[in-house]
Each structure stands twice: as C-alpha cells, then as structure tokens.
PDB file of N, CA and C in Angstrom:
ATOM      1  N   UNK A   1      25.670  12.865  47.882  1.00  0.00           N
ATOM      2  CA  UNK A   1      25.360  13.316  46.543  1.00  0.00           C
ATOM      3  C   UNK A   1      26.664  13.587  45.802  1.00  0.00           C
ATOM      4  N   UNK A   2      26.556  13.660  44.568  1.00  0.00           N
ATOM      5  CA  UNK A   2      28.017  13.346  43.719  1.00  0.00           C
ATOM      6  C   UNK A   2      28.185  14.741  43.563  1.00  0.00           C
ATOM      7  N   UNK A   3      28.967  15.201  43.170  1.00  0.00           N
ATOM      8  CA  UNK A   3      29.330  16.597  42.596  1.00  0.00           C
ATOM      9  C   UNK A   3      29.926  16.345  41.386  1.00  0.00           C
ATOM     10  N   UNK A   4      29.437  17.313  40.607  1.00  0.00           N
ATOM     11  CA  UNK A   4      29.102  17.504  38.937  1.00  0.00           C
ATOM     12  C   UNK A   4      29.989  19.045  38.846  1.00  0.00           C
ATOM     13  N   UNK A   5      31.163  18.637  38.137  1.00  0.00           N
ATOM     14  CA  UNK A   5      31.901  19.818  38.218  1.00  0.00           C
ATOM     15  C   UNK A   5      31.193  20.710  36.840  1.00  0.00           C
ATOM     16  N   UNK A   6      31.874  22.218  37.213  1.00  0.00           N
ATOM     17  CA  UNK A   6      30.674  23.328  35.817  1.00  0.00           C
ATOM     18  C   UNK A   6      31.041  22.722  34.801  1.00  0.00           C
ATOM     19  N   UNK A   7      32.535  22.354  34.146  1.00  0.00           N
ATOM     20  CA  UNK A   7      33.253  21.923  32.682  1.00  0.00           C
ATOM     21  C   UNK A   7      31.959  20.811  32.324  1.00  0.00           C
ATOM     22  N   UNK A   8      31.919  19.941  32.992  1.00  0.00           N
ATOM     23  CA  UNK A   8      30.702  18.877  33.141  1.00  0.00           C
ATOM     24  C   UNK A   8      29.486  19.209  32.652  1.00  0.00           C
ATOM     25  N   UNK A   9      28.706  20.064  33.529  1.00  0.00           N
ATOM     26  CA  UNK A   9      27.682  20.681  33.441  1.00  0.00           C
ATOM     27  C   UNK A   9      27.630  21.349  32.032  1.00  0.00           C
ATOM     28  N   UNK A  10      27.935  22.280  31.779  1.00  0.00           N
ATOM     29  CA  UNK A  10      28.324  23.138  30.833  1.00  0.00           C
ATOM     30  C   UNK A  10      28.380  22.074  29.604  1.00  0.00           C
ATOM     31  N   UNK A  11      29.181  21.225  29.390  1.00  0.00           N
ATOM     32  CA  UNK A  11      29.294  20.389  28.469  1.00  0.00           C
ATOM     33  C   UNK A  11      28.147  19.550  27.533  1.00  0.00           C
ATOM     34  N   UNK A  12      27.396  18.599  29.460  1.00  0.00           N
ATOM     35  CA  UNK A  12      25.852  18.325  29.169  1.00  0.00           C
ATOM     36  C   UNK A  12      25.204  19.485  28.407  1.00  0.00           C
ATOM     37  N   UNK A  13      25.254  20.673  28.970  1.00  0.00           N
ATOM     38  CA  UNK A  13      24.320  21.762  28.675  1.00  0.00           C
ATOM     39  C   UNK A  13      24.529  21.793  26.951  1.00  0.00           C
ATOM     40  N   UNK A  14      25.874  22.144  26.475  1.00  0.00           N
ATOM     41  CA  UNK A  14      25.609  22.513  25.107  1.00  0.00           C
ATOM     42  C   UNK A  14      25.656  21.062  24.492  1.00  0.00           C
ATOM     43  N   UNK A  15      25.627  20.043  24.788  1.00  0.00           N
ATOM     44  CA  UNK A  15      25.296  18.623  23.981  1.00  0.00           C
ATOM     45  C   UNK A  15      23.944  18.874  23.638  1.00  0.00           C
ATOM     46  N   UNK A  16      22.897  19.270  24.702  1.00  0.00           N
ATOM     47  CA  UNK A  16      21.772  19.182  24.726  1.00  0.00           C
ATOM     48  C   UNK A  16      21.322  20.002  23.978  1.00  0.00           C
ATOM     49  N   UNK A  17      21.627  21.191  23.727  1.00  0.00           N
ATOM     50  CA  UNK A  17      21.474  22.319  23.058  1.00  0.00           C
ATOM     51  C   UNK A  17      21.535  21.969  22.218  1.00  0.00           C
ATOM     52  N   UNK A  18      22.709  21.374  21.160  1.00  0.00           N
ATOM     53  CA  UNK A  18      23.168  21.329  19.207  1.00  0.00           C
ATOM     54  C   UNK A  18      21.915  20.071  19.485  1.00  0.00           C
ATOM     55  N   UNK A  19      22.111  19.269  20.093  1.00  0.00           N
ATOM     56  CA  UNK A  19      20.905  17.923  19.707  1.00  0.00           C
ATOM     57  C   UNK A  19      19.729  18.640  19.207  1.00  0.00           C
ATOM     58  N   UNK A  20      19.604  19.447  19.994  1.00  0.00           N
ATOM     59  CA  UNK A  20      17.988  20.060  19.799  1.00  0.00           C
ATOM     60  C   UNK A  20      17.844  20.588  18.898  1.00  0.00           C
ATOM     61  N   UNK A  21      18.739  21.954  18.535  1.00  0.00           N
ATOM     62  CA  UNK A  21      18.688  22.443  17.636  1.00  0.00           C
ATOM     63  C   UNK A  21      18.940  21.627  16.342  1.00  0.00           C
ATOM     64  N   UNK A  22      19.842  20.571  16.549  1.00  0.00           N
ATOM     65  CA  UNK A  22      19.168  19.846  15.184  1.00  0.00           C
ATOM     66  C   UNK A  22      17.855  18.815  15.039  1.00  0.00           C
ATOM     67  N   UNK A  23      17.302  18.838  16.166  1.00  0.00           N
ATOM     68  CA  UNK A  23      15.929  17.795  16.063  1.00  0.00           C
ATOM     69  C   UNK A  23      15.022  18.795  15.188  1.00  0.00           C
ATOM     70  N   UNK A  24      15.379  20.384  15.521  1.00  0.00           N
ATOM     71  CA  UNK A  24      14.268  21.394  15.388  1.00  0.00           C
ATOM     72  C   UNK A  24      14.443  21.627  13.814  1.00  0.00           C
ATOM     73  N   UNK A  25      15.725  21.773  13.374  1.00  0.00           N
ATOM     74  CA  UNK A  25      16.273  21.707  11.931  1.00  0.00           C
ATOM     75  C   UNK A  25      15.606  20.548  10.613  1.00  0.00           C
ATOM     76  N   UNK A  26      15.682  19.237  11.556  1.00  0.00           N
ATOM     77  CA  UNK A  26      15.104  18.142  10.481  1.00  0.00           C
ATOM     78  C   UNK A  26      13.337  18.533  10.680  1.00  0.00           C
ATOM     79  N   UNK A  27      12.945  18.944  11.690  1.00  0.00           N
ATOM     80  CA  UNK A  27      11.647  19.058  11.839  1.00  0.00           C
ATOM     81  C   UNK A  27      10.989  19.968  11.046  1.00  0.00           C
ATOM     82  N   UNK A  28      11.834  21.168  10.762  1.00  0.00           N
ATOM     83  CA  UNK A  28      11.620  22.637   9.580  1.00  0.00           C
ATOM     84  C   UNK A  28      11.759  21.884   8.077  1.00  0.00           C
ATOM     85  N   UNK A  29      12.637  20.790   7.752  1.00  0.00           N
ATOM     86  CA  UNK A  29      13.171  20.583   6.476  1.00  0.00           C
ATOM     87  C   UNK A  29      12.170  19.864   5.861  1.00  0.00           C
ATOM     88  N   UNK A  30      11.342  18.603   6.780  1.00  0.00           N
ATOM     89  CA  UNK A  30      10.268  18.204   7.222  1.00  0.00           C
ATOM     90  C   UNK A  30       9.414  18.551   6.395  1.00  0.00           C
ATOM     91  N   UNK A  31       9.106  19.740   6.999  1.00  0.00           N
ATOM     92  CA  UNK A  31       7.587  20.720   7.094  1.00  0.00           C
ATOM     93  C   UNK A  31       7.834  21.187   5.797  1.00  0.00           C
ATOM     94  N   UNK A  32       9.124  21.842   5.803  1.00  0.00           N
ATOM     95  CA  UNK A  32       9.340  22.591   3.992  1.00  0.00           C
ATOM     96  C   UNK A  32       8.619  22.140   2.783  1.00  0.00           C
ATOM     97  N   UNK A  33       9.918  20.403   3.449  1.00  0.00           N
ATOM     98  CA  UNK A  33       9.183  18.976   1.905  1.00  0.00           C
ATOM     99  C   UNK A  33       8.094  18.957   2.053  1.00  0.00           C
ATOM    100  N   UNK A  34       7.442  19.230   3.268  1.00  0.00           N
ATOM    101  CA  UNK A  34       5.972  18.355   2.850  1.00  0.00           C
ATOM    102  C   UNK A  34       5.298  19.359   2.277  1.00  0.00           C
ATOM    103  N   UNK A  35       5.212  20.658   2.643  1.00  0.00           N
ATOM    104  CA  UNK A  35       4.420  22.344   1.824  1.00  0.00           C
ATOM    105  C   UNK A  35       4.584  21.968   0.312  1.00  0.00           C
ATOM    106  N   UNK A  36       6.254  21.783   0.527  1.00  0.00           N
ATOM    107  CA  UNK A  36       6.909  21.449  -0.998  1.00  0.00           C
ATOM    108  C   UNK A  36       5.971  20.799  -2.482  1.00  0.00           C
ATOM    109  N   UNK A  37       5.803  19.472  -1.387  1.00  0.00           N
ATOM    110  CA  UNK A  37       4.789  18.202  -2.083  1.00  0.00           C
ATOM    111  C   UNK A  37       3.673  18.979  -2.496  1.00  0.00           C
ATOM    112  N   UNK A  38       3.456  19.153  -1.407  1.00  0.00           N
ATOM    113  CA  UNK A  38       1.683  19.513  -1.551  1.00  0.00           C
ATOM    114  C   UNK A  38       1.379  20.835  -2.645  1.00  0.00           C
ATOM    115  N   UNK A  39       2.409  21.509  -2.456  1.00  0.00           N
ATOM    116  CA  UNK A  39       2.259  22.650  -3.639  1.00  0.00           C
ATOM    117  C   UNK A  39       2.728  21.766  -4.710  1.00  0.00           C
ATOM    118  N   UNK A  40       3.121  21.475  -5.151  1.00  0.00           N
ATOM    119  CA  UNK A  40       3.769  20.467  -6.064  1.00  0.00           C
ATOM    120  C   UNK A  40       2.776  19.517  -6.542  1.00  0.00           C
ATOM    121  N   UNK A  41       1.935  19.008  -5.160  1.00  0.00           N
ATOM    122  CA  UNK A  41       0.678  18.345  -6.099  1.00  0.00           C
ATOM    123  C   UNK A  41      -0.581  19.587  -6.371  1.00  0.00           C
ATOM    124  N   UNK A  42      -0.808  19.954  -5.896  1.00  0.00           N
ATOM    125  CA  UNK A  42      -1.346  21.171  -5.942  1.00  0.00           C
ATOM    126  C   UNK A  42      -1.453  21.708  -7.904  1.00  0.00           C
ATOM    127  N   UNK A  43      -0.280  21.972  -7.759  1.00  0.00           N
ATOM    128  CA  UNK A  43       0.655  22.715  -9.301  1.00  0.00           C
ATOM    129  C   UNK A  43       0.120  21.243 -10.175  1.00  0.00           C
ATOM    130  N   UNK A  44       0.925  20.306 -10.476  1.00  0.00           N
ATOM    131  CA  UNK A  44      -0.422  19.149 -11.165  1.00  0.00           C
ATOM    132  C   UNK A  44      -1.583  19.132 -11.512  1.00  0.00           C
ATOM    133  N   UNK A  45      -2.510  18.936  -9.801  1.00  0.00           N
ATOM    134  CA  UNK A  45      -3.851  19.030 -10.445  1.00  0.00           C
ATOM    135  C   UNK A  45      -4.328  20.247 -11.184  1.00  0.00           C
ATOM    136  N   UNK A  46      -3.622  22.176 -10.940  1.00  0.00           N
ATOM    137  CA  UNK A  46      -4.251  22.867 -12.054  1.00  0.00           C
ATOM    138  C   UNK A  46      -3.551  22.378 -13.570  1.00  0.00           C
ATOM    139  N   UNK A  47      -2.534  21.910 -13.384  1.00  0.00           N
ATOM    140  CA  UNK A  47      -1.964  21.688 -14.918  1.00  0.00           C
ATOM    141  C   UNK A  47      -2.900  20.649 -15.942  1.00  0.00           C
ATOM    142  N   UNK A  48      -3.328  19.709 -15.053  1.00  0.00           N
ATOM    143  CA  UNK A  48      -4.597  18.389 -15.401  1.00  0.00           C
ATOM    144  C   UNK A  48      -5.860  19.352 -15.640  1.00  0.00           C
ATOM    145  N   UNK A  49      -5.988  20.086 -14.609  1.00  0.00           N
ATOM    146  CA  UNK A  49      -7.539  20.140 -14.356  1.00  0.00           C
ATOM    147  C   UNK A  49      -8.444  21.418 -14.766  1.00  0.00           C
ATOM    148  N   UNK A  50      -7.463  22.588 -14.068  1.00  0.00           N
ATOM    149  CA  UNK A  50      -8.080  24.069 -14.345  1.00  0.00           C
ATOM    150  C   UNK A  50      -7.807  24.659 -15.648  1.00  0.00           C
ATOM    151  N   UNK A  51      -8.847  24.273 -16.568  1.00  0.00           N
ATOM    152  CA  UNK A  51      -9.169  24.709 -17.638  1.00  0.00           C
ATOM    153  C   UNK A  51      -9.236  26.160 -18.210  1.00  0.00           C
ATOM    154  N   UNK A  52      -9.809  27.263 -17.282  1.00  0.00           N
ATOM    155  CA  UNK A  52     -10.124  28.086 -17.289  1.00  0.00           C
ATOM    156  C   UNK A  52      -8.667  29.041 -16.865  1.00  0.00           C
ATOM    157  N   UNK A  53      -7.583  27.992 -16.422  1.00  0.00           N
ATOM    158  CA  UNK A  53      -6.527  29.019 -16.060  1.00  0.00           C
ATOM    159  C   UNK A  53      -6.466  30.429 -14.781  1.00  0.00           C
ATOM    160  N   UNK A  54      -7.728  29.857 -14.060  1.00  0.00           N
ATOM    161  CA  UNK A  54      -7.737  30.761 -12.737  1.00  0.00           C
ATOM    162  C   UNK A  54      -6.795  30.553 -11.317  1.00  0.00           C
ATOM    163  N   UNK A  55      -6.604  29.466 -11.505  1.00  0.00           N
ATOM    164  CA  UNK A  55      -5.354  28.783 -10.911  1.00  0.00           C
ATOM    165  C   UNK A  55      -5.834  28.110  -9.646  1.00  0.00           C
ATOM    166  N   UNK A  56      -7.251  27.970  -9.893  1.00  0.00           N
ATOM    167  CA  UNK A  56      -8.243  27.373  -8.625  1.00  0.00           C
ATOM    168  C   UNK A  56      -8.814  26.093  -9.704  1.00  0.00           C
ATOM    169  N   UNK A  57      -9.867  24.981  -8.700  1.00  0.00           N
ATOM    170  CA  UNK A  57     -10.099  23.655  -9.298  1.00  0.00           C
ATOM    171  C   UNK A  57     -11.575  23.872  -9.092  1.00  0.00           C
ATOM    172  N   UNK A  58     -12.368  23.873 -10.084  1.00  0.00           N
ATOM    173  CA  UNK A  58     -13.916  23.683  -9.797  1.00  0.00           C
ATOM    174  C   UNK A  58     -14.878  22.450  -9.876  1.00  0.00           C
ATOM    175  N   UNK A  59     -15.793  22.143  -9.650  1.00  0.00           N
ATOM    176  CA  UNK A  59     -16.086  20.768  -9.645  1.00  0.00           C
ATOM    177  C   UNK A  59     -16.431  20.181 -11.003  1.00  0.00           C
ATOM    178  N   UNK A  60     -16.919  21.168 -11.897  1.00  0.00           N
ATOM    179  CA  UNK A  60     -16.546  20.600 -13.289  1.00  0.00           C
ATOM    180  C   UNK A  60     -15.271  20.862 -13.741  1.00  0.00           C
ATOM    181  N   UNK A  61     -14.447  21.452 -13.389  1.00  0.00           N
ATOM    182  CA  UNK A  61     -13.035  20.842 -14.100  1.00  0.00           C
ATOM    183  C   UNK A  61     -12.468  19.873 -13.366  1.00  0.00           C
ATOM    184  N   UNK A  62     -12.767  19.386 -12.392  1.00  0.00           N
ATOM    185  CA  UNK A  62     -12.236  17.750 -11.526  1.00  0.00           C
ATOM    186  C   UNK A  62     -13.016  16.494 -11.551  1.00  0.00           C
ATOM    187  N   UNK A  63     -14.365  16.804 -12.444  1.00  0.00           N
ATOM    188  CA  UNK A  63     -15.418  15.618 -12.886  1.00  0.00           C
ATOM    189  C   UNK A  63     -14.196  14.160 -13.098  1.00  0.00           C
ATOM    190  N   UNK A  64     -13.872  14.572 -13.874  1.00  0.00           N
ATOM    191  CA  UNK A  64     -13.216  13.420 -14.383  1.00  0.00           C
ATOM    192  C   UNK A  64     -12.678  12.293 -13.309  1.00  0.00           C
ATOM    193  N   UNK A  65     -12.045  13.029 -12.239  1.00  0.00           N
ATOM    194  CA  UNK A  65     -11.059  12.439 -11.534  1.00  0.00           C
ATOM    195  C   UNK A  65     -12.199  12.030 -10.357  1.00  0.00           C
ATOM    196  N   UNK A  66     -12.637  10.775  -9.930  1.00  0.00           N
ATOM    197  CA  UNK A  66     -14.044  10.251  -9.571  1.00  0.00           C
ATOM    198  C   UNK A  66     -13.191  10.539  -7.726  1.00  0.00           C
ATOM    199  N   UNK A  67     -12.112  10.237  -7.682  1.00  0.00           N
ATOM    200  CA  UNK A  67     -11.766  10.588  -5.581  1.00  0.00           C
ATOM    201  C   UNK A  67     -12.198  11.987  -5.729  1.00  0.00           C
ATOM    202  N   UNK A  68     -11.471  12.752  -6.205  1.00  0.00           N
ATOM    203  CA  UNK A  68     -11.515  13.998  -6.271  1.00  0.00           C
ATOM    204  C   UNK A  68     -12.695  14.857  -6.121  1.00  0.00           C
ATOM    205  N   UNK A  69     -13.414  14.103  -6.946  1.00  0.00           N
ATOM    206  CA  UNK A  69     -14.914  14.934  -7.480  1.00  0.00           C
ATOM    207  C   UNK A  69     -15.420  14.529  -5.971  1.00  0.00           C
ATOM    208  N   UNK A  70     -15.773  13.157  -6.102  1.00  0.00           N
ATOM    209  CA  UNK A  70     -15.992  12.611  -4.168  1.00  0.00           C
ATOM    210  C   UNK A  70     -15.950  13.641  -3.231  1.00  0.00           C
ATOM    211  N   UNK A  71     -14.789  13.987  -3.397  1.00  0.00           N
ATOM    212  CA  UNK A  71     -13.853  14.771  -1.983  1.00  0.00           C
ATOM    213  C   UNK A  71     -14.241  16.351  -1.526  1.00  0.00           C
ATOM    214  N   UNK A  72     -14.683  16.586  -2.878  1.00  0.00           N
ATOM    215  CA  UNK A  72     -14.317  17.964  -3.434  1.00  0.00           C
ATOM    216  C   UNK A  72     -15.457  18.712  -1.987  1.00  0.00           C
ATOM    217  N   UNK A  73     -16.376  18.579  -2.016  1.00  0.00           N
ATOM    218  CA  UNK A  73     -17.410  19.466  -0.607  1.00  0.00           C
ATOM    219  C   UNK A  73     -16.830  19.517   0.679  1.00  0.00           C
ATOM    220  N   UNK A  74     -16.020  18.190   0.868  1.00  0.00           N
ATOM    221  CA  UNK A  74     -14.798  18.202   1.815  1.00  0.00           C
ATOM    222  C   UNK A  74     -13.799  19.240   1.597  1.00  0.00           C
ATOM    223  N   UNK A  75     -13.105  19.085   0.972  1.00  0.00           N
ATOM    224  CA  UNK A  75     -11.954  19.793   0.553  1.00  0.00           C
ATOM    225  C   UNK A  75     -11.738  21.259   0.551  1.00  0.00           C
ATOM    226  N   UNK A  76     -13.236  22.127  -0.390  1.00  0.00           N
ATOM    227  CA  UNK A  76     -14.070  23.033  -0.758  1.00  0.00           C
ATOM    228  C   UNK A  76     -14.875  24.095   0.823  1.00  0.00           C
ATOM    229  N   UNK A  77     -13.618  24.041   1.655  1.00  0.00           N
ATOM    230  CA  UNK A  77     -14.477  24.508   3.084  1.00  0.00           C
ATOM    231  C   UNK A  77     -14.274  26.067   3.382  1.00  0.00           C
ATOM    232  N   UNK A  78     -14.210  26.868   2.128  1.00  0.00           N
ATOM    233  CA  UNK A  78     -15.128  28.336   2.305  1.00  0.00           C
ATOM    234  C   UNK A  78     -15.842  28.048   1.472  1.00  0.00           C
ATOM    235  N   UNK A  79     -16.420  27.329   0.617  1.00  0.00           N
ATOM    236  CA  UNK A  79     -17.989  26.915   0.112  1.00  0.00           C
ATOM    237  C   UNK A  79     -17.892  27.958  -1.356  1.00  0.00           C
ATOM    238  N   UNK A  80     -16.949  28.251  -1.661  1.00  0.00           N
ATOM    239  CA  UNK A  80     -16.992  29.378  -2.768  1.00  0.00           C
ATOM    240  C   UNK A  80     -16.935  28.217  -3.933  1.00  0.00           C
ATOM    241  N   UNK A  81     -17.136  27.072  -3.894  1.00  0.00           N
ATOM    242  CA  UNK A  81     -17.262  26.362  -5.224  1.00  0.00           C
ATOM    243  C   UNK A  81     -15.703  25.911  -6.410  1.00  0.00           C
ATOM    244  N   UNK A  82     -14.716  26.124  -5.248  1.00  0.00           N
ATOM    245  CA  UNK A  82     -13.501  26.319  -5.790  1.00  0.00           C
ATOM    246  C   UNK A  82     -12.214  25.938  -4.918  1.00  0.00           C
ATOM    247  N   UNK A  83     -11.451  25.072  -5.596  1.00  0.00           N
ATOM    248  CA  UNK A  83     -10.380  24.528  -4.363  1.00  0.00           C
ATOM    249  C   UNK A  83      -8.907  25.312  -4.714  1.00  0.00           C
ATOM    250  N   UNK A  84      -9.163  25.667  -3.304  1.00  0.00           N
ATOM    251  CA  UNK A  84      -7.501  26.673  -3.954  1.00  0.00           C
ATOM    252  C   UNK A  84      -6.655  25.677  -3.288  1.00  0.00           C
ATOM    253  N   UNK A  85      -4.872  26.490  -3.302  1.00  0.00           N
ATOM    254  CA  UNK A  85      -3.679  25.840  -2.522  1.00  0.00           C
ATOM    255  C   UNK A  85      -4.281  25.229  -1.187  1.00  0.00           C
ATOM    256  N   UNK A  86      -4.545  26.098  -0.212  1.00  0.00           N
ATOM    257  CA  UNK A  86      -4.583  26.290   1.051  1.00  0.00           C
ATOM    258  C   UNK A  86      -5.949  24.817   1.701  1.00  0.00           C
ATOM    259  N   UNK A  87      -6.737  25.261   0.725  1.00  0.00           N
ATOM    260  CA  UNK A  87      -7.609  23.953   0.963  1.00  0.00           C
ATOM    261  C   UNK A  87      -7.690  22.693   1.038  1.00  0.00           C
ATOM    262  N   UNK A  88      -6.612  22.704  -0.091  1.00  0.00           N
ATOM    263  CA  UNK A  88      -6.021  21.375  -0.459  1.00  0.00           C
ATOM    264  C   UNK A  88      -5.070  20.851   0.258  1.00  0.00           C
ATOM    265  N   UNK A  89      -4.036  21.907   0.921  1.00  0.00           N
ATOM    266  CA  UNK A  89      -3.339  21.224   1.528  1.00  0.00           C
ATOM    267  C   UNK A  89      -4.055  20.696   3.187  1.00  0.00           C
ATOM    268  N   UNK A  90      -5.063  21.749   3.626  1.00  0.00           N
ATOM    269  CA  UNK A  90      -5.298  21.278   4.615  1.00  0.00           C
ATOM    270  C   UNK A  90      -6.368  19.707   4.848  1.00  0.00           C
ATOM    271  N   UNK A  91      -6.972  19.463   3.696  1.00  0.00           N
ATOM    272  CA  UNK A  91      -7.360  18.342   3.070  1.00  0.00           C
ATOM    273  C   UNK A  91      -6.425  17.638   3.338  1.00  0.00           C
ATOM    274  N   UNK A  92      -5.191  17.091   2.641  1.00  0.00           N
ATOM    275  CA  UNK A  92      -4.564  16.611   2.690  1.00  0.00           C
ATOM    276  C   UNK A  92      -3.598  15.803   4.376  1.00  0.00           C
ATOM    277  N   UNK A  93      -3.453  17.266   4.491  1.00  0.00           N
ATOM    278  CA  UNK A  93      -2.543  17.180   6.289  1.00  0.00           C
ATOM    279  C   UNK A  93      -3.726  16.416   7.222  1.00  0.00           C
ATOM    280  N   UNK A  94      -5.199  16.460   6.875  1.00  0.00           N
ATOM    281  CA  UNK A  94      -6.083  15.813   7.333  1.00  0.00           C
ATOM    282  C   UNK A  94      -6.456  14.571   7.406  1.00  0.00           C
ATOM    283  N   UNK A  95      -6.267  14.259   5.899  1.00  0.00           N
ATOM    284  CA  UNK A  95      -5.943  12.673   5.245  1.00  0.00           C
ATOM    285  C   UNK A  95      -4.990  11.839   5.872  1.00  0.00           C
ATOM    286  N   UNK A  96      -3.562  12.654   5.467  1.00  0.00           N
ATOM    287  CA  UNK A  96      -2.719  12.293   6.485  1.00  0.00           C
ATOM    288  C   UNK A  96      -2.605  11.608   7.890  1.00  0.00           C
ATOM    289  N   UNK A  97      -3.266  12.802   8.490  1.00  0.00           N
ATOM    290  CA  UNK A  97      -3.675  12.336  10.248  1.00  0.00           C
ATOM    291  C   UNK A  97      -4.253  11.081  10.269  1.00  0.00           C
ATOM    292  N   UNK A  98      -5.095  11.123   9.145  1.00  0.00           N
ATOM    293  CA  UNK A  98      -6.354   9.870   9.587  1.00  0.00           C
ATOM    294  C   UNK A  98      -5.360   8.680   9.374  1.00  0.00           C
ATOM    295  N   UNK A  99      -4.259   8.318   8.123  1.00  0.00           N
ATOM    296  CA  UNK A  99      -3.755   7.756   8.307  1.00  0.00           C
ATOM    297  C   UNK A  99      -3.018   7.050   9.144  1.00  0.00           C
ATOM    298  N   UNK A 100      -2.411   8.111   9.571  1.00  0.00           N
ATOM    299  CA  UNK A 100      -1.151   7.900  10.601  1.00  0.00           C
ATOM    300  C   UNK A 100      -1.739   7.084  11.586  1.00  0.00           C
ATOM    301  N   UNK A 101      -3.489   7.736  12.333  1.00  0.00           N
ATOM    302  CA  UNK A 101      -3.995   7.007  13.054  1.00  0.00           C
ATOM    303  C   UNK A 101      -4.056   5.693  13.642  1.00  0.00           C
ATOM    304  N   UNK A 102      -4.445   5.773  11.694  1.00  0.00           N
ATOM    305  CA  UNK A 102      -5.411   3.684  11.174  1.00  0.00           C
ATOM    306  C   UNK A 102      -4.238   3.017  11.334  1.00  0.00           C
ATOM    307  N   UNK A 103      -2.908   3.530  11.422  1.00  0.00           N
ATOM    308  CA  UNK A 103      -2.121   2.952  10.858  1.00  0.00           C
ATOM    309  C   UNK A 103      -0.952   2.073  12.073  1.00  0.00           C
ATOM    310  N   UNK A 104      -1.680   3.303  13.227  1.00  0.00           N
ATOM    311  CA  UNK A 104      -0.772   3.130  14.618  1.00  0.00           C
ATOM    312  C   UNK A 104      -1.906   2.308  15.242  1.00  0.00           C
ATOM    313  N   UNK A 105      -3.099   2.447  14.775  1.00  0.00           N
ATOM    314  CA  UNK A 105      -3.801   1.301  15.937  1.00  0.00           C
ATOM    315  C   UNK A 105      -3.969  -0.349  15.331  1.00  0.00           C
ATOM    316  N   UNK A 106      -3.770  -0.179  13.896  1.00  0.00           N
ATOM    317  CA  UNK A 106      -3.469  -1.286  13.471  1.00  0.00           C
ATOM    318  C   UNK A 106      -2.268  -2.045  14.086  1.00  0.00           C
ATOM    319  N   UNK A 107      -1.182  -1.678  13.815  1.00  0.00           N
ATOM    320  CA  UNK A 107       0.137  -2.048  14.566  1.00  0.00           C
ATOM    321  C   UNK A 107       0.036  -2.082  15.902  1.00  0.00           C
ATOM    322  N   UNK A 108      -0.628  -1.755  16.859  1.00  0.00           N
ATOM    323  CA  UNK A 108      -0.645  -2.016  17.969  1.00  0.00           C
ATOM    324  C   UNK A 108      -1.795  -2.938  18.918  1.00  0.00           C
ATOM    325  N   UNK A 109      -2.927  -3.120  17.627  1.00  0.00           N
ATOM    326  CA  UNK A 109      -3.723  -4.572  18.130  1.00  0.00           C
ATOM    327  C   UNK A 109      -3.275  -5.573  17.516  1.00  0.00           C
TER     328      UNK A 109
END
C-alpha cells in the first residue's frame, strides 16, 4: 500500500473543502435568482391583474389571461379564492419539475 504523506492529505482535504463550498455557493445564488424571478413574476401579474390593490390575484381579476384563469384551482391550494406569492411560486417550482422531467426522458429515448 502507498503511503500518502499528511502535507498530501491535508491538501486533498482542503481542495475538497473550497470545491464544495463553492458548489454550495452557486447552488444558494441559484435558489436566490430563481425566488428572485418568481417574485418578480409574481410583482407583474399584481401590476397586470390585482385591481383591487390587495396584493393577491382573484379569479376575476386573472379572467383575461385564459393559462392563468385555467390554472388558477391548481395554483389556488388553501382554497381561499386568491393566489398569493407563496402559491404561485410553488405552482411554478412544480411546473418546473414537470418540465425538467418531459424534458430528460425525451433526450434519453
């Protein structure tokens, strides 16, 4: 068996360490942009949509927008008749997934 002097060891060790800690860094910056977006689209649709200025989306103020209106019982999952931030984004991160899915089994048949 070879012998791996500590300077060695030690060396591997903190390579491995900064790598990580920056895999974990782009992975936070990531997550930020994407909250970012999504509040960001979020902030849009009340600027388009919420009429009433409650800072929530109801299904007559999203009539117009025919996916949306579609979506909205989806989207709408404490049933209070009203799509806040939080709903939307998890809508979304959902959408997402499904994508990513269609998208990896396409490419791989």
């Amino acid at each position: 068996m070879n012998n791996i002097s500590l300077k060695k060891l030690t060396l591997v060790v903190v390579i491995a360490a900064v790598t990580s800690s920056f895999a974990y860094a782009n992975d936070a910056i990531s997550l930020q942009k994407s909250k970012a977006a999504t509040a960001s689209k979020f902030t849009q649709l009340l600027n388009q949509f919420d009429q009433d200025e409650n800072g929530l989306l109801s299904a007559k103020e999203i009539a117009s927008d025919v996916k949306l209106h579609h979506a909205f019982k989806e989207i709408d999952t404490n049933k209070d008749a009203q799509i806040n931030e939080t709903e939307l984004t998890k809508f979304l991160a959902k959408v997402k997934s499904k994508e990513l899915v269609i998208t990896k089994t396409a490419t791989t048949t």
